[in-house]
Protein backbone atom coordinates (compact mmCIF):
# COMPACT_ATOMS: atom_id res chain seq x y z
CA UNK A 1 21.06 -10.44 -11.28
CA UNK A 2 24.31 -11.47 -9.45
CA UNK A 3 27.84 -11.36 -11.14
CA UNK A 4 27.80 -14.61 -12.90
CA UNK A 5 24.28 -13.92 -14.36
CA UNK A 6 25.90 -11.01 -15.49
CA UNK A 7 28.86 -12.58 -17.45
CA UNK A 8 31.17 -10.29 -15.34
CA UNK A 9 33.70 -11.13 -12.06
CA UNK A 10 33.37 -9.67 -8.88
CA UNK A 11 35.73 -7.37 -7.72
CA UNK A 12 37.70 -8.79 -4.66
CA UNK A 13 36.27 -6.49 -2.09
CA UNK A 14 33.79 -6.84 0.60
CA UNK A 15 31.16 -4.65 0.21
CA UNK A 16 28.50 -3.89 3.14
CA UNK A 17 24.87 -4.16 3.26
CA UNK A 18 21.81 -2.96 4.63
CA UNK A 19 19.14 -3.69 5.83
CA UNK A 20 15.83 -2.23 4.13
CA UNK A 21 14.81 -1.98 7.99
CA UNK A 22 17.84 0.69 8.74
CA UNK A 23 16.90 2.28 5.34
CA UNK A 24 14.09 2.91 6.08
CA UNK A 25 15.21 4.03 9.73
CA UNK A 26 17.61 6.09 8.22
CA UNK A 27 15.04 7.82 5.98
CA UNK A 28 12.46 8.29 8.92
CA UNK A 29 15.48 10.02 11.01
CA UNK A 30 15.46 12.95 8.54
CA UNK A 31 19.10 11.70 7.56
CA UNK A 32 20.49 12.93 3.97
CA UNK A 33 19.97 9.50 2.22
CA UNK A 34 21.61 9.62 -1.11
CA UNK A 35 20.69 6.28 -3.40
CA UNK A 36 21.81 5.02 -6.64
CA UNK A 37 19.12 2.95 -8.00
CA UNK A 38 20.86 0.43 -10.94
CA UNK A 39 17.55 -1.04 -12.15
CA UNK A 40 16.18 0.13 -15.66
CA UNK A 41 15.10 3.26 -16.23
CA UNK A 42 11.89 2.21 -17.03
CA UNK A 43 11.48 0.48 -13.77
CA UNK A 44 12.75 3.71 -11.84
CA UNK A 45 10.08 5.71 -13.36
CA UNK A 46 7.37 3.48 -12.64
CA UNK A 47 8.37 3.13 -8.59
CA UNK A 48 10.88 4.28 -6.22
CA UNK A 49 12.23 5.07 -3.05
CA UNK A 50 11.28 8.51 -2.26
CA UNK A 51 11.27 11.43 0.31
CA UNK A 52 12.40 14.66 0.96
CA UNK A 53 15.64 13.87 2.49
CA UNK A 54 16.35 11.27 -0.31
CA UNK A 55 18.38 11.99 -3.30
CA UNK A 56 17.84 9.24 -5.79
CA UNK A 57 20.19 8.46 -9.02
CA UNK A 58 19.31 5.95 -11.59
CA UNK A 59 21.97 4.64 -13.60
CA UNK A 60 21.40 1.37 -15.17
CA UNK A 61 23.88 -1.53 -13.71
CA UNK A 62 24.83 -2.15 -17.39
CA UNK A 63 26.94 1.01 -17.49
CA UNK A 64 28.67 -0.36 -15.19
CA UNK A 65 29.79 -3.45 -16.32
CA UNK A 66 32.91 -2.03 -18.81
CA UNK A 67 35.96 -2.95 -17.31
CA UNK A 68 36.74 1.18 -18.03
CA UNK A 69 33.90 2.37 -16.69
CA UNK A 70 32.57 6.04 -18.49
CA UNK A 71 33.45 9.35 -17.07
CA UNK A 72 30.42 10.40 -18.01
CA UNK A 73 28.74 7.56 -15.66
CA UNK A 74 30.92 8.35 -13.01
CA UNK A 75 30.42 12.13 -13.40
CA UNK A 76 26.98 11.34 -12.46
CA UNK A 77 27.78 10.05 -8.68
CA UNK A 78 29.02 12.44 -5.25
CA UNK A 79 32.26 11.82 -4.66
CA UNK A 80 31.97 12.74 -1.34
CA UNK A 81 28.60 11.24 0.05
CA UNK A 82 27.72 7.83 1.31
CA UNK A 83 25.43 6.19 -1.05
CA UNK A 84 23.37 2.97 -0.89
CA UNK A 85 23.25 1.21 -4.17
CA UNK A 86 20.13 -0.98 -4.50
CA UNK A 87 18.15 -3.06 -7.67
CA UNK A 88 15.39 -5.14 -8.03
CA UNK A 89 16.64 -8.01 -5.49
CA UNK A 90 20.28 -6.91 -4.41
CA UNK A 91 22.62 -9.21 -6.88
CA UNK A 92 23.51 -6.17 -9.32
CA UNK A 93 23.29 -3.82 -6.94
CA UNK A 94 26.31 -5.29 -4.79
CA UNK A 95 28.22 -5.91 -8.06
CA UNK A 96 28.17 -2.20 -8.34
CA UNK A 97 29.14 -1.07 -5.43
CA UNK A 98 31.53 -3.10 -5.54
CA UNK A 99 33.41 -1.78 -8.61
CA UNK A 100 32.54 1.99 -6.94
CA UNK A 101 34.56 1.12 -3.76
CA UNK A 102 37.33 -0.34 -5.74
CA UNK A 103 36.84 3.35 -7.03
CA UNK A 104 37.12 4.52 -4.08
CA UNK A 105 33.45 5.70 -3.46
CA UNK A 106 31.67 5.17 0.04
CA UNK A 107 28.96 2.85 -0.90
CA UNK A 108 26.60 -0.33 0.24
CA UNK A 109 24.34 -1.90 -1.19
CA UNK A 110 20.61 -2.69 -0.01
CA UNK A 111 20.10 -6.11 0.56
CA UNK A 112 17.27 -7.67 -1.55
CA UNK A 113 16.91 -4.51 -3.14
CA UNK A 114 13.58 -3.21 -3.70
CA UNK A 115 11.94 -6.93 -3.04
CA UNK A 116 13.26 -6.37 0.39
CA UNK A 117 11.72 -3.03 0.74
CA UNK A 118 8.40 -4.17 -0.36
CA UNK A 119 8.78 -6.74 2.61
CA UNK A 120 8.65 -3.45 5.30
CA UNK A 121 5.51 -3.74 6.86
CA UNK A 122 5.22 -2.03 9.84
CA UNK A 123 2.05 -1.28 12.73
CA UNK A 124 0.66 1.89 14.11
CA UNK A 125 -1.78 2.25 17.28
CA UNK A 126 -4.31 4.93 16.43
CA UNK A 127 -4.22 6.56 19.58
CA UNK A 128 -7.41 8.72 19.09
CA UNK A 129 -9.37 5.62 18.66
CA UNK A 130 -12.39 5.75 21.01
CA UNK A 131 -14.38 2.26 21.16
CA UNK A 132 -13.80 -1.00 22.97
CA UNK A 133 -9.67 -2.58 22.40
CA UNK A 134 -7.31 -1.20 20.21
CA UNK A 135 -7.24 -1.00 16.75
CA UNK A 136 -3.25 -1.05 14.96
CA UNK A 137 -2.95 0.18 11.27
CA UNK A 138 -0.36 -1.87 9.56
CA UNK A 139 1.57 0.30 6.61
CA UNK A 140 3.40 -0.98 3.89
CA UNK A 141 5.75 2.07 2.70
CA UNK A 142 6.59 0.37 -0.31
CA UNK A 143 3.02 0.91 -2.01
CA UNK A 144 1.27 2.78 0.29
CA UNK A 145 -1.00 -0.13 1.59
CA UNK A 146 -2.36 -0.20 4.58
CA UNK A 147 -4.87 -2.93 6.97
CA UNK A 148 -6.25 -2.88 9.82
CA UNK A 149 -6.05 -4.98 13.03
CA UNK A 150 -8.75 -4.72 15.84
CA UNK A 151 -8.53 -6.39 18.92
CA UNK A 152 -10.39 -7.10 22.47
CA UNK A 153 -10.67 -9.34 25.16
CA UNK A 154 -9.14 -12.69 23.47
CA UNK A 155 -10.31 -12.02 19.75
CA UNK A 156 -9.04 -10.27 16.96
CA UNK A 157 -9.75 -9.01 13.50
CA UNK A 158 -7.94 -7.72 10.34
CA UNK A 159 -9.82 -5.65 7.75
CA UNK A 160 -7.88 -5.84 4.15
CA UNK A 161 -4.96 -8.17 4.67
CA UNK A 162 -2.40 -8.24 2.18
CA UNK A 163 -1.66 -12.30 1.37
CA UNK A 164 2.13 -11.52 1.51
CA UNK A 165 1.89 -11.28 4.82
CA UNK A 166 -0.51 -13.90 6.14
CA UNK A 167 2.38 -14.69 8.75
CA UNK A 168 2.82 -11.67 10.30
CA UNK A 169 -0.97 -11.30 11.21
CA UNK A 170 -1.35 -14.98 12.82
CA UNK A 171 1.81 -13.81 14.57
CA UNK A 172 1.04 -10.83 16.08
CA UNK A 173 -2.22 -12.43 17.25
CA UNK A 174 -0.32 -14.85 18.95
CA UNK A 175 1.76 -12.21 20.77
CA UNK A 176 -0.87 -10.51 21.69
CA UNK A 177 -2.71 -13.27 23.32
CA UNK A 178 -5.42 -13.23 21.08
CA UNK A 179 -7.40 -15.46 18.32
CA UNK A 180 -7.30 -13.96 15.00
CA UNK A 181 -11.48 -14.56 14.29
CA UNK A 182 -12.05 -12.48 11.17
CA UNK A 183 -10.46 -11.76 8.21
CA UNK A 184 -12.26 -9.01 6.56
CA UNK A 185 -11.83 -6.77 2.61
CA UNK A 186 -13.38 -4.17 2.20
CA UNK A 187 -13.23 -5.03 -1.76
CA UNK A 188 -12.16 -6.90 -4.60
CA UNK A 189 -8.37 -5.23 -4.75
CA UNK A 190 -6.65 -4.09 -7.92
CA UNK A 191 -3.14 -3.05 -6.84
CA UNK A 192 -2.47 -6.13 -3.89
CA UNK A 193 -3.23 -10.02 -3.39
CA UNK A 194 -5.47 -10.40 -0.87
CA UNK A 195 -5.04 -12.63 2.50
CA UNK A 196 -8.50 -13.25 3.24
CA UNK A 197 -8.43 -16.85 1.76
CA UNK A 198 -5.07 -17.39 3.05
CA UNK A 199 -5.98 -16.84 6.30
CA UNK A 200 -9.22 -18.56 6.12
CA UNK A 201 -7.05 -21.77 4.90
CA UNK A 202 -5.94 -21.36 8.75
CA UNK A 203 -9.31 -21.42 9.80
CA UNK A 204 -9.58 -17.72 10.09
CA UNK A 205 -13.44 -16.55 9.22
CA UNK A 206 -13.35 -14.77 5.50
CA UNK A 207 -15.48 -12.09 5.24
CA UNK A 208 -15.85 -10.47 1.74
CA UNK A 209 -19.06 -7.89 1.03
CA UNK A 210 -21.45 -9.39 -0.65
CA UNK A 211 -21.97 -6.79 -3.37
CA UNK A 212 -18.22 -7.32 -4.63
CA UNK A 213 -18.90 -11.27 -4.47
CA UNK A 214 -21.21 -10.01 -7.26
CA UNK A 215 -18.96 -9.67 -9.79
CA UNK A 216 -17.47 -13.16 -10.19
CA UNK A 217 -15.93 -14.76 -6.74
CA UNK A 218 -15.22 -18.33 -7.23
CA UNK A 219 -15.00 -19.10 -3.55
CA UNK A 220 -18.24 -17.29 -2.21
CA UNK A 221 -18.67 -20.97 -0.42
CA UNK A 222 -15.52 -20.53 1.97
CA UNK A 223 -16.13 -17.28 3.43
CA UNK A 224 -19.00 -15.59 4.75
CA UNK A 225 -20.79 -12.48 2.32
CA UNK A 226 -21.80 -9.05 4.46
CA UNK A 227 -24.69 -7.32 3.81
CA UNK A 228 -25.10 -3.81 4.30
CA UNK A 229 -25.73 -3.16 8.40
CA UNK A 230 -24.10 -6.58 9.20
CA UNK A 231 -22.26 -6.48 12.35
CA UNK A 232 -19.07 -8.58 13.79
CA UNK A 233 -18.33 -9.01 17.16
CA UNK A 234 -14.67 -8.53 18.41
CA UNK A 235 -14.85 -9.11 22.04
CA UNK A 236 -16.59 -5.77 23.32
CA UNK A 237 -15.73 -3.94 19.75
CA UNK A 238 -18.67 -3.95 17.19
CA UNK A 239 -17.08 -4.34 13.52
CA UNK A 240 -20.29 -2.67 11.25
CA UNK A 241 -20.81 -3.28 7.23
CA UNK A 242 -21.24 0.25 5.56
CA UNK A 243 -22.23 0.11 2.09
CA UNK A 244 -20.37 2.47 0.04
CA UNK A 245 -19.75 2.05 -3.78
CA UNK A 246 -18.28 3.95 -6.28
CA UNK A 247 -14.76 2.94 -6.59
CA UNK A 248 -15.92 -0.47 -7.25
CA UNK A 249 -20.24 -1.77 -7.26
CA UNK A 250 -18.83 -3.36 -4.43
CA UNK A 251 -16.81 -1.51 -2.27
CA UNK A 252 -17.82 -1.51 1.53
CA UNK A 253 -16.71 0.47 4.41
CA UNK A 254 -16.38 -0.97 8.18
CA UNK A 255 -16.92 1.21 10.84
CA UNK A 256 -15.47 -0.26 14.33
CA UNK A 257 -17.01 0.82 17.32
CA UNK A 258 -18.31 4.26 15.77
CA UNK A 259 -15.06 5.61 16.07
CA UNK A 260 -12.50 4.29 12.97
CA UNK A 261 -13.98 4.01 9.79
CA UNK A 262 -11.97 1.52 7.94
CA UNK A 263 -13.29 3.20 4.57
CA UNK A 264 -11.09 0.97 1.85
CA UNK A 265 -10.41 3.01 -1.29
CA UNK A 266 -13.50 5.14 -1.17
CA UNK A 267 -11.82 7.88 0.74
CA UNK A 268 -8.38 8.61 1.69
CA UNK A 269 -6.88 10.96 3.94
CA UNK A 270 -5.35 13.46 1.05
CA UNK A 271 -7.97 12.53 -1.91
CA UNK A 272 -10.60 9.78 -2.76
CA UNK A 273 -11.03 6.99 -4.71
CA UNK A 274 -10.43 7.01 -8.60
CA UNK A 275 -13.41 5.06 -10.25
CA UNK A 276 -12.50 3.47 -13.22
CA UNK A 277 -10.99 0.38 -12.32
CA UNK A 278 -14.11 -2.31 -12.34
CA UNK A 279 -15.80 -0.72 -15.79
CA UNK A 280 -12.79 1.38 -17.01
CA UNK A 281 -13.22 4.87 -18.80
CA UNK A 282 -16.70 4.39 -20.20
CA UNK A 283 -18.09 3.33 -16.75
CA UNK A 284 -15.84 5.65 -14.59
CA UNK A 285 -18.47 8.55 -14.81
CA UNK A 286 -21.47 6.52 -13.47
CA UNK A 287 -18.76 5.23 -10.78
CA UNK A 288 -17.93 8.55 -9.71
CA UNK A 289 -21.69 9.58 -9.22
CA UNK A 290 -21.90 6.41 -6.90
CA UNK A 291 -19.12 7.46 -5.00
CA UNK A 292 -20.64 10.87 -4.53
CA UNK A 293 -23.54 9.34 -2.87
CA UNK A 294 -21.91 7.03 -0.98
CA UNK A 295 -19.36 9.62 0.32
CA UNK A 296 -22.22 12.47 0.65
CA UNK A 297 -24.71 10.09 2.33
CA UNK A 298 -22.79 7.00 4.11
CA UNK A 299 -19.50 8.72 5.54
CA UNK A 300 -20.42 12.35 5.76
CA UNK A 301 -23.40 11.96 7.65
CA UNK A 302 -21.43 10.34 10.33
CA UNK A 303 -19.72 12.21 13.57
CA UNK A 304 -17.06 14.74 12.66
CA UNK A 305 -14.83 13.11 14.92
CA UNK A 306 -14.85 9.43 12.99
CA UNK A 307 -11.33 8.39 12.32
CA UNK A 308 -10.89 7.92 8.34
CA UNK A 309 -8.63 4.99 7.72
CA UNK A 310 -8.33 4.16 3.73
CA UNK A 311 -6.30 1.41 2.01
CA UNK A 312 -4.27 2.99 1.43
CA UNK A 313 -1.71 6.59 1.16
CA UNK A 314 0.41 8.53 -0.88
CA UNK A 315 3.50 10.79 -0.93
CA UNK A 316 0.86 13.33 -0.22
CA UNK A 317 -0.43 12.63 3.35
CA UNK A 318 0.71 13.72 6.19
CA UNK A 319 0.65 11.46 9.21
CA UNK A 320 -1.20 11.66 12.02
CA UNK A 321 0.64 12.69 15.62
CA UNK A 322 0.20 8.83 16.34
CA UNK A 323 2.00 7.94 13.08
CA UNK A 324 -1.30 6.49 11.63
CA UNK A 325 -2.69 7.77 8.00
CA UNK A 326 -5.75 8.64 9.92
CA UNK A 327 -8.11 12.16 10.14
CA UNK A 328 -11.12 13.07 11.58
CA UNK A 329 -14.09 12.90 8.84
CA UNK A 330 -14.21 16.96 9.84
CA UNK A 331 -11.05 17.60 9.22
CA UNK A 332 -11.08 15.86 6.33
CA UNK A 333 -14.11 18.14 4.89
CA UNK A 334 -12.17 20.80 5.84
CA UNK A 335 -9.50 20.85 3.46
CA UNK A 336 -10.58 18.74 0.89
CA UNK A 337 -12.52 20.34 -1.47
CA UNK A 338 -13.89 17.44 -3.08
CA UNK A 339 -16.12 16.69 0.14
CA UNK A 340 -18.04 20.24 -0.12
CA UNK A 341 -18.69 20.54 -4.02
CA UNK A 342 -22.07 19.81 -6.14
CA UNK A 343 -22.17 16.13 -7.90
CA UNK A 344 -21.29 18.10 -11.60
CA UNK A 345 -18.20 19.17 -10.14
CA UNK A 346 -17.13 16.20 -8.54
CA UNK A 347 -17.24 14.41 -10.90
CA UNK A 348 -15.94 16.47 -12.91
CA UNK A 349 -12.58 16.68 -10.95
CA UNK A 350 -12.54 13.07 -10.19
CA UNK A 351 -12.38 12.46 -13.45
CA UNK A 352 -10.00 14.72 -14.46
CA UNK A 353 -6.09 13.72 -14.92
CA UNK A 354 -6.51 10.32 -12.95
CA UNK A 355 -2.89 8.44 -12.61
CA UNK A 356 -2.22 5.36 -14.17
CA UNK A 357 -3.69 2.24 -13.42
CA UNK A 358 -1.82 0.26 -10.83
CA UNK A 359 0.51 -2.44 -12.70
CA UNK A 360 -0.99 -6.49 -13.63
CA UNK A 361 -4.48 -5.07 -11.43
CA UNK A 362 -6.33 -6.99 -14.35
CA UNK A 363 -3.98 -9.80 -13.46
CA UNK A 364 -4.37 -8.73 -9.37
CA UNK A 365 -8.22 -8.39 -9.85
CA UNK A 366 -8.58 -11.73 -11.47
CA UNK A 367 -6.56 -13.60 -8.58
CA UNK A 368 -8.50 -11.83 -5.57
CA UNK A 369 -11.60 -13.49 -7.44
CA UNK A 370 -10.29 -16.53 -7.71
CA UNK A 371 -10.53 -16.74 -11.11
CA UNK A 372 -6.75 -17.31 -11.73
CA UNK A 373 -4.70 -18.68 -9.56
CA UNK A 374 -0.51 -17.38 -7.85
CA UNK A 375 1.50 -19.02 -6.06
CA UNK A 376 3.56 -17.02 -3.31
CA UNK A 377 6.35 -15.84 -5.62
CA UNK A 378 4.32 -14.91 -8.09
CA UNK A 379 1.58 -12.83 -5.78
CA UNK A 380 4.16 -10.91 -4.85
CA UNK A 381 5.71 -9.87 -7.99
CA UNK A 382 2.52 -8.48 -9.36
CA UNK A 383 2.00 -6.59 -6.76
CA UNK A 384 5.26 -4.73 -6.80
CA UNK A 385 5.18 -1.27 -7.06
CA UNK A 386 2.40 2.52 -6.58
CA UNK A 387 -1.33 1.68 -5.61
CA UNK A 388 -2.19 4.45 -7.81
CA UNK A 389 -6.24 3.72 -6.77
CA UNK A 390 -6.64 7.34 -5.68
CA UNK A 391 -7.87 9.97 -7.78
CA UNK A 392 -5.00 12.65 -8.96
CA UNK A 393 -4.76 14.99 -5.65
CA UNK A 394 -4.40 18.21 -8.10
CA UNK A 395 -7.19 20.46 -6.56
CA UNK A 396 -8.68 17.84 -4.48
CA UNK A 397 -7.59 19.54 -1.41
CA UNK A 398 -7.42 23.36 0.20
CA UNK A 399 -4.29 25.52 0.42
């Protein structure tokens, strides 16, 4: 809200921004970033800006719209650290660092506030990546998304494009010299909007797996179904469908050049999927016993040096020396415990303490069929906030 939605006047100061670009800069620099989120508590709770050199405060911007201020409010802030105020889209949160400088505090404020910061979206080169071209991992920090861009001689592809950013992908084609040919998901999403149709309304080839067009797709006519073993051609770099259900009956790896396994939400770096978002609780067990198989028989049984790329991370990975979310499928085996115990126990733990469900996904899951329709504005918005589509990492991995 800005001051006049508010009902309040602005104090007569000037107050600076920034940019969620140098926040995030400022964050990745291992400086002491202390915030003061203003939103709701509620909304705080739910999602944040986090990190170990980030000290975050949340104090509603409604305490601070009493011409007196409360001590007790007050008592709550440094007096002697910068701190960046932010909100949901920057209006309150310049209001009240406004009335802190007039304090006599050392604030900004963050400019479109956590909207802004779900606009980062930023692009990795995995390095270790040993096929034809380049592949790029694009991250979203925000949510913990991340896609995939693969590239060679004058053709491109992008495996799980986020619709928000349907730009940024013809874009970086262009730059690169290259024809964006494929747009490819790896499933029907629950936590993000996906770009596949708006990039085939550029005349960008949709590709969606043809097991996930199983469970209601409206649009199966504009974009081309893969089958299991189904391969796309990206100049020199082979694009191949792997099966793998279990988070959804759908969901379907891609391995590129059998070297990255783009593997969706089946299996993360730090944990794998959680399998109760197509059938909920009373499904979820049957779900995890497909992802079992899928992992034990379709990823595992691949090279120990295969790149895992998921959808998506968490506070709980660690990057790779490249900067992607990436790890070798031996690594991964490792230290994750999950990938060496019997079915019974997987299952088990899978099932066990699982996070909440991602926010609207019945809402997100119903668009990315097609069977309800956003516009721009309103995509975004419901996909705000955690992916929360990985199982809890409690005992998932090795000390």
């Amino acid at each position: 809200m800005n001051p006049e939605e508010l009902g309040v006047e602005m104090p007569d100061v000037t107050v600076e921004s920034t940019s969620p670009e140098q926040l995030k800069a400022r964050i990745d620099d291992g400086e002491e970033v202390t915030l003061l989120d203003a939103r709701m508590s509620s909304d705080y709770e739910e999602w944040a800006i986090e990190g170990e050199n980030v000290e975050a405060i949340n104090v509603p911007y409604f305490q601070f719209l009493d011409e007196e201020i409360d001590d007790e409010v007050l008592e709550q802030l440094p007096e002697d650290e910068h701190m960046t105020v932010l909100c949901a889209k920057g209006g309150s949160s310049e209001y009240v660092a406004a009335e802190l400088q007039v304090r006599g505090y050392d604030v900004d404020h963050l400019e479109d506030g956590m909207n802004g910061w779900a606009s980062i979206y930023e692009a990795e080169e995995v390095t270790d990546y040993d096929g034809a071209g380049t592949v790029v991992q694009y991250q979203r920090p925000s949510s913990g998304c991340l896609g995939y861009m693969v590239y060679d001689g004058d053709e491109a592809a992008v495996i799980d494009p986020l619709r928000a950013f349907t730009d940024r992908y013809l874009e970086d084609a262009d730059e690169l010299g290259v024809e964006l040919t494929y747009a490819i998901d790896t499933h029907i999403h629950a936590d993000h909007i996906s770009g596949v149709r708006a990039l085939a309304e550029e005349g960008v080839e949709g590709v969606v797996p043809a097991a996930a067009a199983d469970r209601g797709v409206t649009y199966t006519d504009q974009v081309t179904l893969a089958e299991d073993g189904d391969e796309f051609a990206v100049g020199d770099a082979t694009i191949e469908t792997v099966f793998t259900p279990g988070h959804t009956t759908g969901m379907t790896s891609y391995l590129v050049d059998d070297s990255v396994l783009a593997t969706g939400d089946g299996l993360f770096i730090e944990s794998v999927a959680r399998p109760d978002l197509e059938e909920g609780d009373d499904g979820a067990p049957d779900a995890a016993r497909m992802l079992y198989e899928s992992l034990q028989e379709r990823v595992l049984t691949l090279d120990d040096d295969v790149l895992v790329g998921g959808a998506h991370f968490s506070d709980a990975a660690e990057p790779a020396e490249d900067g992607t979310y990436t790890a070798p499928i031996g690594d991964l085996v490792d230290r994750m415990d999950a990938l060496s115990m019997d079915e019974d126990d997987f299952v088990d733990l899978v099932l066990a303490d699982m996070p909440p469900r991602p926010a609207n996904y019945e809402d997100i899951i119903a668009t990315n069929l097609g069977q309800q329709e956003a516009d721009d504005e309103e995509a975004f918005t419901l996909e705000l906030g955690p992916n929360n589509c990985a199982a809890s990492q409690d005992a998932l991995t090795s000390d």
